[in-house]
Protein backbone atom coordinates (compact mmCIF):
# COMPACT_ATOMS: atom_id res chain seq x y z
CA UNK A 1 -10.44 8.47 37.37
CA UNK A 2 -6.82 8.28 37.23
CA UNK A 3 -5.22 11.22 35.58
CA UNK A 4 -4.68 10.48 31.96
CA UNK A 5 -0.94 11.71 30.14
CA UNK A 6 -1.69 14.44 27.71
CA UNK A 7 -1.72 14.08 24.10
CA UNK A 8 -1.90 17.11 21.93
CA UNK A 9 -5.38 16.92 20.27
CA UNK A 10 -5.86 16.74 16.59
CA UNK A 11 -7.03 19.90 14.12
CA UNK A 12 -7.73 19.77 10.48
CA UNK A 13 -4.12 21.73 8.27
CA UNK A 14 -5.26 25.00 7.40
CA UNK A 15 -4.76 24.51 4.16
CA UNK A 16 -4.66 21.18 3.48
CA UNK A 17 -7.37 17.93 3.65
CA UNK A 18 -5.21 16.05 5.92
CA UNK A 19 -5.00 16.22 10.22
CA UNK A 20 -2.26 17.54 11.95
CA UNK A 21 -1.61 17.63 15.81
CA UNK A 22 -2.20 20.44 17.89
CA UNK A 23 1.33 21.30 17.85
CA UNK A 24 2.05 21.33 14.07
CA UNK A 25 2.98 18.05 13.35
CA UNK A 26 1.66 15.61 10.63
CA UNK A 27 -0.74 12.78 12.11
CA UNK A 28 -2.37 10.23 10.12
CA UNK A 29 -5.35 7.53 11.26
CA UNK A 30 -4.00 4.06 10.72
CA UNK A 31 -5.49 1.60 12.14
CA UNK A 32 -8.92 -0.35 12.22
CA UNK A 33 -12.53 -0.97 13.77
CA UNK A 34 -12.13 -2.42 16.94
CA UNK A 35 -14.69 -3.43 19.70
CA UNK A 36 -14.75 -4.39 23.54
CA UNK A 37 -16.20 -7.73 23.14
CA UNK A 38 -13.44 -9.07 20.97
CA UNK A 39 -10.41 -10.39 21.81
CA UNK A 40 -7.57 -7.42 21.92
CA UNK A 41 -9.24 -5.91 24.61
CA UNK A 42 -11.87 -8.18 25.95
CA UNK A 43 -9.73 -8.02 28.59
CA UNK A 44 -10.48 -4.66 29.90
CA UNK A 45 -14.47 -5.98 30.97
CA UNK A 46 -13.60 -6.27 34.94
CA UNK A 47 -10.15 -5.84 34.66
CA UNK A 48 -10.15 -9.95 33.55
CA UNK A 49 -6.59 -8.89 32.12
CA UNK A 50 -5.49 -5.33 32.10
CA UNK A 51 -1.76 -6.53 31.62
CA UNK A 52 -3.07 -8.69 28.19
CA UNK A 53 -4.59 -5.17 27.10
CA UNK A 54 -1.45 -3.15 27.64
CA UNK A 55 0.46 -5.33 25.89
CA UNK A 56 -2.00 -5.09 22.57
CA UNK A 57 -1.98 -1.31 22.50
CA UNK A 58 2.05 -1.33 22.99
CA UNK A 59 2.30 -3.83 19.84
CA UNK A 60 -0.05 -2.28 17.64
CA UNK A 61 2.19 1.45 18.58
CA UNK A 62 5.30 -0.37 17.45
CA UNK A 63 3.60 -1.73 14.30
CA UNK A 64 2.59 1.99 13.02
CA UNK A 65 -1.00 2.31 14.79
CA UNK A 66 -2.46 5.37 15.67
CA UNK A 67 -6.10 4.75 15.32
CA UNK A 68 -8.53 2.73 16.77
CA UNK A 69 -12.61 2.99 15.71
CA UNK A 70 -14.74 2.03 18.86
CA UNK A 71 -18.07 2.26 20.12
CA UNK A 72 -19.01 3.14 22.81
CA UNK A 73 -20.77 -0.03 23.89
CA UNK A 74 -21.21 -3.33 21.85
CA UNK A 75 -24.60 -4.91 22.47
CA UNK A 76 -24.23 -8.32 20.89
CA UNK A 77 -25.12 -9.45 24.57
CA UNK A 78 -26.78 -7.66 27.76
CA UNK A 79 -23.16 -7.53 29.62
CA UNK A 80 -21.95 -4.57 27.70
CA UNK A 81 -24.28 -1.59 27.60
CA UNK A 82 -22.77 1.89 28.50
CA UNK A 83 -26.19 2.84 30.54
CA UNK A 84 -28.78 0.80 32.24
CA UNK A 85 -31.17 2.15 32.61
CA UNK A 86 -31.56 4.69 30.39
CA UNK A 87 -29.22 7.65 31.95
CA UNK A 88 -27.73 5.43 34.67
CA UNK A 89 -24.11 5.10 33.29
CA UNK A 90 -23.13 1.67 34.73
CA UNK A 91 -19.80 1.90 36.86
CA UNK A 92 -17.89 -1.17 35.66
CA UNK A 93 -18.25 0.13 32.33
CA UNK A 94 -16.92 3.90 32.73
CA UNK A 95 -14.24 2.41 34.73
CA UNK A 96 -13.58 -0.09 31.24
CA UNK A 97 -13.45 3.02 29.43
CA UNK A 98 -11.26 5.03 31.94
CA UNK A 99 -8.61 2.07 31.63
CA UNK A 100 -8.65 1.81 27.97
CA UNK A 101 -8.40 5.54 27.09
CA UNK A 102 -5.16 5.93 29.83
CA UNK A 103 -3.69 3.19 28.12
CA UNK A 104 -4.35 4.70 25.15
CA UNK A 105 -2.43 7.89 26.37
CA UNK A 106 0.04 5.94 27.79
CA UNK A 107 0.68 4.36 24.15
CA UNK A 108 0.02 7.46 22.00
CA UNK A 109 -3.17 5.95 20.36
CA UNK A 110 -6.03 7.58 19.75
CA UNK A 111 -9.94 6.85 19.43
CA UNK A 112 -12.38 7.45 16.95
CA UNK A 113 -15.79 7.25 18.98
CA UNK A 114 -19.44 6.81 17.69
CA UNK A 115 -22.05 6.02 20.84
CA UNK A 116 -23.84 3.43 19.69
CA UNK A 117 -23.15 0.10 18.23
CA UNK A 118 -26.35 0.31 15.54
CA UNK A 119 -26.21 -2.73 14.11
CA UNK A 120 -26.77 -5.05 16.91
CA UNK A 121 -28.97 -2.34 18.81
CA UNK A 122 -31.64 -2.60 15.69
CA UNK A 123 -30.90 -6.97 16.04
CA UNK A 124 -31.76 -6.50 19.49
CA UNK A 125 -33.76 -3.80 20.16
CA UNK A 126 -36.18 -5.30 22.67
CA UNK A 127 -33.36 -5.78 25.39
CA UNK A 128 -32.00 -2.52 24.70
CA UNK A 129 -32.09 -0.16 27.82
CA UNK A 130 -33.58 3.09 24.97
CA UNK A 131 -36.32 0.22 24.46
CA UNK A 132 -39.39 1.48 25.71
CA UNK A 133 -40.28 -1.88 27.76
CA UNK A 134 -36.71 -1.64 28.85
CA UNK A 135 -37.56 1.86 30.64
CA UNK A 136 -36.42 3.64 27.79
CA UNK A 137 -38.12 6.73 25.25
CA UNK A 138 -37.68 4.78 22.21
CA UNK A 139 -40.89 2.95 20.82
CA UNK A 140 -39.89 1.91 16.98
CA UNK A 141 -36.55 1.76 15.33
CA UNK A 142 -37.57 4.02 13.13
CA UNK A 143 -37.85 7.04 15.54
CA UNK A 144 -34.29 6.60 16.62
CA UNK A 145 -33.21 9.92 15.21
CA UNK A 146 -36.80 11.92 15.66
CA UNK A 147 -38.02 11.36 19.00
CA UNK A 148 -37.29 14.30 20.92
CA UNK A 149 -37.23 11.68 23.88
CA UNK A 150 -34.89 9.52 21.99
CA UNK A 151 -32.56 12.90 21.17
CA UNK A 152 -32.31 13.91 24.40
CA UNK A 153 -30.88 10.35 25.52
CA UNK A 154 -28.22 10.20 23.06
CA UNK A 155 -27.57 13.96 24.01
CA UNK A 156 -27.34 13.13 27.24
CA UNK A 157 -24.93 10.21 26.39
CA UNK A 158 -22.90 12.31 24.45
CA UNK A 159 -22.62 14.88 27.08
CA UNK A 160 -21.39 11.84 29.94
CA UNK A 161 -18.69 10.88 27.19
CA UNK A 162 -17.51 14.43 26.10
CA UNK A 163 -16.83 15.51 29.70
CA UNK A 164 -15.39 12.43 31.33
CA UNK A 165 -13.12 11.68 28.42
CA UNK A 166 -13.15 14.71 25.86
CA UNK A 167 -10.52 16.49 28.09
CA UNK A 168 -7.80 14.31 26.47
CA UNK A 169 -6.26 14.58 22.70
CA UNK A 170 -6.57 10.57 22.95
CA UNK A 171 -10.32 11.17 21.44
CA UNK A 172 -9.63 11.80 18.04
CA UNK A 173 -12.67 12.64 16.85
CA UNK A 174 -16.23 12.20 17.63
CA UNK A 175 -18.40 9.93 14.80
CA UNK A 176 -21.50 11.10 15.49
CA UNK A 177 -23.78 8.41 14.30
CA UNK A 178 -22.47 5.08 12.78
CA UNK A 179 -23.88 4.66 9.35
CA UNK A 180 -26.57 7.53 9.33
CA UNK A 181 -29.91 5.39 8.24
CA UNK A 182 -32.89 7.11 6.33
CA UNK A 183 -34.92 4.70 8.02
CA UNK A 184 -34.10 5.85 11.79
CA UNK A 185 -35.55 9.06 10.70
CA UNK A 186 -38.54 8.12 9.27
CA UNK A 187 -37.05 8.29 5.62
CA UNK A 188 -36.66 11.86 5.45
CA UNK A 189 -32.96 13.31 4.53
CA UNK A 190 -34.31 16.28 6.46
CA UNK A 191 -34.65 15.18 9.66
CA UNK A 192 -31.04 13.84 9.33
CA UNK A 193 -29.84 17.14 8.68
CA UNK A 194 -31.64 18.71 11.74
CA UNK A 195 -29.85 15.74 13.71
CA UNK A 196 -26.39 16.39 13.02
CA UNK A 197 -26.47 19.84 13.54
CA UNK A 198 -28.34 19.65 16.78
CA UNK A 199 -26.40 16.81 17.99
CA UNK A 200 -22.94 18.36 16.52
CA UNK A 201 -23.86 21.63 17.97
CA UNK A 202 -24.79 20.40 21.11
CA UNK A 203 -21.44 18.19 21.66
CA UNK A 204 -19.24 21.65 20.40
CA UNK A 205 -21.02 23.49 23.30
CA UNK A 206 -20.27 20.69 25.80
CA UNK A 207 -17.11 20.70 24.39
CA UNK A 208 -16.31 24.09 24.91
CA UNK A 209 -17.44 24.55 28.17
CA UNK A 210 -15.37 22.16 29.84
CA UNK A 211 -12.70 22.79 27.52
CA UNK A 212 -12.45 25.62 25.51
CA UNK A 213 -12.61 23.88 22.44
CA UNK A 214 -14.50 21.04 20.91
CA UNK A 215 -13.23 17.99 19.05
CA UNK A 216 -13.39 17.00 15.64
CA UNK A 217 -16.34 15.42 14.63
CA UNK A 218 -18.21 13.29 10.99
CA UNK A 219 -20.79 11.03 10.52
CA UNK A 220 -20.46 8.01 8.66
CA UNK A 221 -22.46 5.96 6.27
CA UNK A 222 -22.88 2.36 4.36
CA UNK A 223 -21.59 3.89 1.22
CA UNK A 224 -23.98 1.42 -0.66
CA UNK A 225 -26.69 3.41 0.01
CA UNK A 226 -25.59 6.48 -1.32
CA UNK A 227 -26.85 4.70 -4.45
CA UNK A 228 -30.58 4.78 -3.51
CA UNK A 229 -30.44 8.11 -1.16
CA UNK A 230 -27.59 10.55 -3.00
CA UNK A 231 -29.31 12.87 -0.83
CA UNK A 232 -27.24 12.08 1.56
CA UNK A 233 -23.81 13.14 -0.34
CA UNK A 234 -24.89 16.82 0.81
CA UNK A 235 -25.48 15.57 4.86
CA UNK A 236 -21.94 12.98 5.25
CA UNK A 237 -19.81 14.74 3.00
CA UNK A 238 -20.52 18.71 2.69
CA UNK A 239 -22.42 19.30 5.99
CA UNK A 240 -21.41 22.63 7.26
CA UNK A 241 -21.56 21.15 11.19
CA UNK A 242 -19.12 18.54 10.39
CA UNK A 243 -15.07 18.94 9.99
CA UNK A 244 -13.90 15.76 7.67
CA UNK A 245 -15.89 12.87 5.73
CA UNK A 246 -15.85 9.19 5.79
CA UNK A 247 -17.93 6.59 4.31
CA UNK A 248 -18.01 2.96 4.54
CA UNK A 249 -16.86 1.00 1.57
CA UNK A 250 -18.76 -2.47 0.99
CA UNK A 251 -19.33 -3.00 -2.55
CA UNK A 252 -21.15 -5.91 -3.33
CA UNK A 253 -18.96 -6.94 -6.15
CA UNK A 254 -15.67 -6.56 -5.23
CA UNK A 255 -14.58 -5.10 -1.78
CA UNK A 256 -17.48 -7.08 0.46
CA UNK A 257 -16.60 -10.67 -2.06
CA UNK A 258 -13.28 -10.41 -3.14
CA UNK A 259 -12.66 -12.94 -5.81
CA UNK A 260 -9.10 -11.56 -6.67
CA UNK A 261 -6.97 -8.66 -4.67
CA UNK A 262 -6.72 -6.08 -7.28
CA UNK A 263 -10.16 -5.18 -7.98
CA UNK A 264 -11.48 -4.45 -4.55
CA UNK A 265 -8.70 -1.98 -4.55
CA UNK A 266 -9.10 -0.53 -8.19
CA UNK A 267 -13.17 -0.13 -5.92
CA UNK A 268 -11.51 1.60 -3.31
CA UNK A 269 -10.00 4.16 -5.32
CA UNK A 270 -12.64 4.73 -7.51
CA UNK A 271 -14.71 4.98 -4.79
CA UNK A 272 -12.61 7.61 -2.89
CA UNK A 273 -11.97 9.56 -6.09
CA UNK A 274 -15.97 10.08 -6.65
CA UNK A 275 -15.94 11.38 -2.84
CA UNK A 276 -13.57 13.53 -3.22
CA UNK A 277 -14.94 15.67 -6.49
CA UNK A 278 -17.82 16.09 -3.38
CA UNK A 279 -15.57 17.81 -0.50
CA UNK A 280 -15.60 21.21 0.55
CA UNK A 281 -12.06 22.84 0.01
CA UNK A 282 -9.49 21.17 2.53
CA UNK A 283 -12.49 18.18 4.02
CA UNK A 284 -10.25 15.40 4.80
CA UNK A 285 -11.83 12.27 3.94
CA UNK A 286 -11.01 8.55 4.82
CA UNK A 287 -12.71 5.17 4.66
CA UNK A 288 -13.48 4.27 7.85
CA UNK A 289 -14.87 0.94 7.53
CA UNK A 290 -14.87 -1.87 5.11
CA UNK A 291 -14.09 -5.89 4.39
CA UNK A 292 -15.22 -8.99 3.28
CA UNK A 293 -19.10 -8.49 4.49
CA UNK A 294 -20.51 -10.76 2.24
CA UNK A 295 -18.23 -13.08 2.31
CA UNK A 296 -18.10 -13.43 6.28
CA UNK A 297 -21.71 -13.42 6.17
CA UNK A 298 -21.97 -16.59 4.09
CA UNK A 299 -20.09 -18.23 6.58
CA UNK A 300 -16.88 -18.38 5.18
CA UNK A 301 -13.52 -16.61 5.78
CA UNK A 302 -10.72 -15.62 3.59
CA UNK A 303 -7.47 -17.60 3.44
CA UNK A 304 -5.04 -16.09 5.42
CA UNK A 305 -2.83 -14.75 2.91
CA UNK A 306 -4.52 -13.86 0.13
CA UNK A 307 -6.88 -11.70 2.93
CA UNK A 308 -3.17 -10.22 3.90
CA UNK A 309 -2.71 -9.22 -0.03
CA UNK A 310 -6.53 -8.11 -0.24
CA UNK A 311 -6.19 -5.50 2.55
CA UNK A 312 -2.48 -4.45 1.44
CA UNK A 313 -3.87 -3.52 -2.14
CA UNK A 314 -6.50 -2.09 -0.67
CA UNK A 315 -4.50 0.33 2.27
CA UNK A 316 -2.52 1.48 -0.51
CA UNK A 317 -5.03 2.05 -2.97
CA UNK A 318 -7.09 4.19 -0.90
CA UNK A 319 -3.97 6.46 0.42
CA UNK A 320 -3.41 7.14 -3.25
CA UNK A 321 -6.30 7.69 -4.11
CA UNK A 322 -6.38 10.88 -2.44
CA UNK A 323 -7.81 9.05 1.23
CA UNK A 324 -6.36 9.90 4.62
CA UNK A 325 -4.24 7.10 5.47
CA UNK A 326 -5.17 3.37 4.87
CA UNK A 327 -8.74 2.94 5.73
CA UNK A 328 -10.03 1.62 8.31
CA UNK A 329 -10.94 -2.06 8.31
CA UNK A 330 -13.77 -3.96 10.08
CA UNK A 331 -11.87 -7.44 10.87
CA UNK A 332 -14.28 -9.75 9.19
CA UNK A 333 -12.20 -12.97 10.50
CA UNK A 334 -12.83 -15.59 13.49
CA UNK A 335 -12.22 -14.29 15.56
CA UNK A 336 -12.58 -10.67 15.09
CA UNK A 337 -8.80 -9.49 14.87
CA UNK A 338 -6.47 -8.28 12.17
CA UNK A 339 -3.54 -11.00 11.24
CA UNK A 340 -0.12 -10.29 11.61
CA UNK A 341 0.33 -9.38 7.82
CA UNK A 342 -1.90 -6.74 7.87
CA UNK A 343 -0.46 -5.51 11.07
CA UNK A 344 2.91 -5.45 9.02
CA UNK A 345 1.23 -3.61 6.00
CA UNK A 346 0.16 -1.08 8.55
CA UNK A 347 3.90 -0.96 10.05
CA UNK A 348 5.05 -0.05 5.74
CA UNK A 349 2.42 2.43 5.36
CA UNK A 350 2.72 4.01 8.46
CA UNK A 351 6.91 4.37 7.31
CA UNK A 352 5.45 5.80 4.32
CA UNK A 353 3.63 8.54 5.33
CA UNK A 354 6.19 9.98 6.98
CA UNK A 355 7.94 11.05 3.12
CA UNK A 356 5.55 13.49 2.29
CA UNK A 357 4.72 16.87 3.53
CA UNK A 358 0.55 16.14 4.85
CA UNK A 359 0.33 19.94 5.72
CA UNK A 360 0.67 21.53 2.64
CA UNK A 361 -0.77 18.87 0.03
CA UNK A 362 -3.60 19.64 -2.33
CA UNK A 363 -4.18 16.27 -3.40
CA UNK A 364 -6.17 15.75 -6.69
CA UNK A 365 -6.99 12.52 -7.79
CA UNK A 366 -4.54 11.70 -11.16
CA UNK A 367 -5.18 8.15 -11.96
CA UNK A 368 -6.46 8.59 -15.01
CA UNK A 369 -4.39 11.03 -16.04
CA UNK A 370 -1.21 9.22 -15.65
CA UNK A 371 0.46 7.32 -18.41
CA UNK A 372 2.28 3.92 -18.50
CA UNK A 373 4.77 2.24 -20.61
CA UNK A 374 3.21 -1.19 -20.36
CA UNK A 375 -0.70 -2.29 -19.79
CA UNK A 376 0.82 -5.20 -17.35
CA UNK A 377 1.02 -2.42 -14.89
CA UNK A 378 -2.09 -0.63 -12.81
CA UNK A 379 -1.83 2.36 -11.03
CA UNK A 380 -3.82 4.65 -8.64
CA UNK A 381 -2.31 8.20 -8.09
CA UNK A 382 -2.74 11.77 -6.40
CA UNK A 383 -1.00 14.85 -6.14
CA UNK A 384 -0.92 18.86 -6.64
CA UNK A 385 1.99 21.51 -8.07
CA UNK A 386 4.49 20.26 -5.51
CA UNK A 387 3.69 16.37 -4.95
CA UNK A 388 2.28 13.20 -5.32
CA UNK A 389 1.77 9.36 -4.59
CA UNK A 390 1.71 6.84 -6.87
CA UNK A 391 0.93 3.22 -6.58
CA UNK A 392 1.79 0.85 -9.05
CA UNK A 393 0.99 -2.98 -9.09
CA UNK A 394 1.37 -6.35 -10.83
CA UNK A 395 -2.26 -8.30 -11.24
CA UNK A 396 -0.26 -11.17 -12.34
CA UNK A 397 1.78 -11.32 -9.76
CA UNK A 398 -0.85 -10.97 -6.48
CA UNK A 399 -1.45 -13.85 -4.55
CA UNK A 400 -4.50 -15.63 -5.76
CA UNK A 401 -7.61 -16.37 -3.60
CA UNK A 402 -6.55 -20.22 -3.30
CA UNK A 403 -3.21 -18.71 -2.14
CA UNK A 404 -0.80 -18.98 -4.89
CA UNK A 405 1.37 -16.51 -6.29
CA UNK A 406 3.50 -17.53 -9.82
CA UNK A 407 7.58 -16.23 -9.72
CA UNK A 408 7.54 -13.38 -12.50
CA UNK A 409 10.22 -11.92 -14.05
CA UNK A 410 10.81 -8.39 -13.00
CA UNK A 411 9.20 -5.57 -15.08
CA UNK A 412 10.71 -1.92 -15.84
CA UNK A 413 7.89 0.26 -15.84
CA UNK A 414 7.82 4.05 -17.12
CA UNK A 415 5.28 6.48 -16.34
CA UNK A 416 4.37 10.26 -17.13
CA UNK A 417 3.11 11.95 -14.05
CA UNK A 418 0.94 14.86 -14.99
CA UNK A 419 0.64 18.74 -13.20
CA UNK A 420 3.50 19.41 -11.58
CA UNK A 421 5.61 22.25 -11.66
CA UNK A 422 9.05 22.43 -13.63
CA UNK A 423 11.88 21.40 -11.40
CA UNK A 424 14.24 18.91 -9.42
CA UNK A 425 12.20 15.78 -7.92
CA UNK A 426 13.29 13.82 -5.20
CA UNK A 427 11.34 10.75 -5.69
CA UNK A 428 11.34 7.90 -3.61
CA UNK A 429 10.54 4.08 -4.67
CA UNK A 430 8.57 2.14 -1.67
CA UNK A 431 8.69 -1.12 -0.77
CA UNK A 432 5.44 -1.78 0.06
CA UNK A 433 5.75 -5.79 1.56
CA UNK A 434 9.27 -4.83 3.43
CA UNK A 435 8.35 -1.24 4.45
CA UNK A 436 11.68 0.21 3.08
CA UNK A 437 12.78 2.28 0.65
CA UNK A 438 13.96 0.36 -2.28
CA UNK A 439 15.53 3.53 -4.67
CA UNK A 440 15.91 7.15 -4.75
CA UNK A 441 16.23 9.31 -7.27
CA UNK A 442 16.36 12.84 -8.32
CA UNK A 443 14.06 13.40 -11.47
CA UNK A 444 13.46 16.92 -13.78
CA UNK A 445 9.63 18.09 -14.59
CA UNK A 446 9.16 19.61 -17.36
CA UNK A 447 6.46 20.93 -19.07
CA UNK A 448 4.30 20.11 -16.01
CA UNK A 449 5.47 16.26 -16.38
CA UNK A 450 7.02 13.94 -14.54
CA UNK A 451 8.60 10.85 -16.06
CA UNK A 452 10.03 8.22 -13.94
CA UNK A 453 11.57 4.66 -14.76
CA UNK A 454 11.19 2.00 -12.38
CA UNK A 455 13.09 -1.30 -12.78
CA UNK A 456 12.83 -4.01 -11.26
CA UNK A 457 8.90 -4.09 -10.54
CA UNK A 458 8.61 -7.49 -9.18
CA UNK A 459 4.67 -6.82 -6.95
CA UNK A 460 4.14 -3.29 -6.30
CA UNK A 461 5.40 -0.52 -4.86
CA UNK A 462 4.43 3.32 -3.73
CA UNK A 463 6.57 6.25 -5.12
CA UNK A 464 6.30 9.76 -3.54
CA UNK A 465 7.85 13.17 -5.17
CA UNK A 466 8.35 16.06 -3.38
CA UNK A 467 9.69 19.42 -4.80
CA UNK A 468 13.11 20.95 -5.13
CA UNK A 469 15.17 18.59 -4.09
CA UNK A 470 18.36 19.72 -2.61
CA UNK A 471 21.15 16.92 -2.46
């Protein structure tokens, strides 16, 4: 393998939920699922077109990405599977995974990994090398998590992974299972628990040998499901193993069949503020995959633009809610790539982010504490003593699912900003659809509020405060 530029790997801030690099600096996961069977890097599969590849990971750097979620094989067909048979890691395929992650380096982007894609491993479980028939220790679907044969394969998987390409910061973080079923585990919670920590601990001791340390590692789930098993709250989001949270967001109603672009985001940070009231002190937690499920499902895609306002309401919804970053979306579209206006809502959040101060920010969730002048106006909110995001947003003036959007007149909006301490605010107004700051000004708290007036609300925008302001 070629040798791969360093990138500093990331930590958890001591004593804040947010990630920071090795070094000290601020780092923040935006991006979205991605997979080696679609288009932005089908390329890489025999080197077909290495130079196409390059190209996608330089754009998506310039547009603000730092994220991608991958797994490490996508079984949809037999031509992709990391190991065949069963502990016989297929050369083409390392070597796919050797180019990506030095172009990766090579772009400053970095990988969130899980080893298996699930879904289309359960659709297709027969041809799966783990199969039994195939040669492999599994027998049913549901002993995927409990067969000690079965463990010792993904184990063994992990292992190959961790010590060919764990030696680079380019692997964010490890997902250790992609959406962790009850039903791989014979419906018991417990046997999940005894799989994380023997799979976490296991990768951490990998980890360490070859490197001294171990990288950052979660679990995720289909958040739905929380519903039925809230069992699970205590193994995805407070697991002792496990160093941040995320959750996939596809409710039924709104986020997976978005009739309008407001209320899948209202979801979102509803969603993300019941996760957070769950989290150890300092647990980062992010979103880290959702979209129009449903929707795609039926057969049918969203219009262009009015899926560019749906996930822009939604990025920005979930970053003030108290999420890390913008979420991570599954594409959902034919085929399976973001458009160009989401890659441009990344580019404004990912200008965003870089106003607030990630390593020292106790976020709360404030939306309902925070008061408007006008009921025209939503808003989602966070903050602490010291600091705080707010987004506010026109309903009436989103793009509709058929893909209009009416000319309003502008709006001045006031609101009250509960919590923080008395002082000098600099607070900066965000244009969320031209990345760009659109005003600045320098506020007083007092009494532990914050009141701002914003004119000229013509969509939405993002305000952040910080603390003591010094002209």
């Amino acid at each position: 393998m070629s040798e791969v530029p360093a990138l500093p790997w990331i930590t958890v801030a001591p004593s804040a939920p947010y990630f920071l690099t090795e070094s000290g600096q601020p780092w923040t996961p935006i991006g979205q699922n991605d997979a080696i069977t679609w288009p932005d890097l089908a390329g890489l599969f025999q080197r077909r077109d290495l130079a196409g590849v390059e190209g996608h990971l330089a754009w998506l750097a310039a547009h603000g990405v730092t994220c991608l979620r991958l797994m490490l094989e996508y079984c949809q067909t037999e031509y992709r599977c990391l190991e065949r048979p069963v502990g016989r890691f297929q050369p083409h395929m390392v070597r796919l995974w050797d180019d990506l992650f030095a172009l990766c380096a090579k772009y400053g982007l970095r990988v969130l990994l899980t080893p298996f894609d699930t879904y289309w491993m359960g659709r297709r479980w027969r041809h799966h090398p783990y199969q039994q028939a195939q040669g492999g220790p599994g027998t049913t679907r549901a002993q995927w998590l409990r067969c000690p044969q079965m463990r010792a394969a993904i184990k063994n998987r992990l292992s190959f992974a961790a010590e060919r390409w764990g030696g680079t910061g380019v692997l964010f973080a490890w997902d250790l299972w992609n959406e962790l079923p009850p039903a791989k585990a014979t419906h018991h919670a417990t046997g999940l628990a005894e799989f994380i920590q023997d799979v976490s601990q296991h990768l951490r001791t990998v980890e360490t040998r070859c490197f001294g340390r171990a990288h950052l590692q979660t679990v995720s789930v289909f958040g739905p499901i929380l519903k039925a098993h809230p069992e699970l709250g205590d193994l995805v989001f407070r697991h002792p193993d496990l160093d941040f949270a995320t959750s996939h967001f596809y409710d039924a109603t709104t986020i997976s069949r978005p009739q309008n672009a407001l209320d899948p985001a209202l979801q979102t940070a509803e969603l993300v503020r019941q996760i957070l009231v769950q989290l150890p002190a300092n647990r980062p937690f992010f979103d880290s995959e959702h979209g129009p499920l449903d929707t795609f499902k039926s057969g049918r895609q969203l219009p262009e633009a009015f899926d560019d306002e749906y996930f822009r309401c939604m990025q920005w919804a979930h970053l003030a809610a108290g999420g890390v970053g913008g979420g991570l979306r599954w594409p959902y579209r034919d085929p399976h790539v973001l458009t160009h206006g989401m890659r441009a809502a990344q580019q404004s959040l990912a200008g965003f982010v870089k106003l607030l101060s990630w390593a020292q920010f106790q976020r709360h969730n404030l939306t309902k504490q925070v008061r408007l002048s006008t009921t025209a106006v939503s808003c989602v909110a966070c903050g602490d003593a010291h600091q705080a995001i707010v987004w506010l947003v026109r309903p009436d003036a989103l793009i509709t699912r058929s893909g209009n959007q009416r000319a309003m007149a502008a709006l001045t909006v006031q609101f009250w900003l509960p919590g923080l301490q008395p002082g000098p605010y600099h607070v900066c107004i965000w244009d969320t659809k031209t990345g760009r700051i659109r005003d600045q000004l320098v506020v007083q708290a007092d009494k532990q509020q914050l009141t701002v007036l914003v004119r000229l609300l013509e969509v939405d925008v993002a305000h952040s405060t910080l603390l003591n302001f010094r002209a």
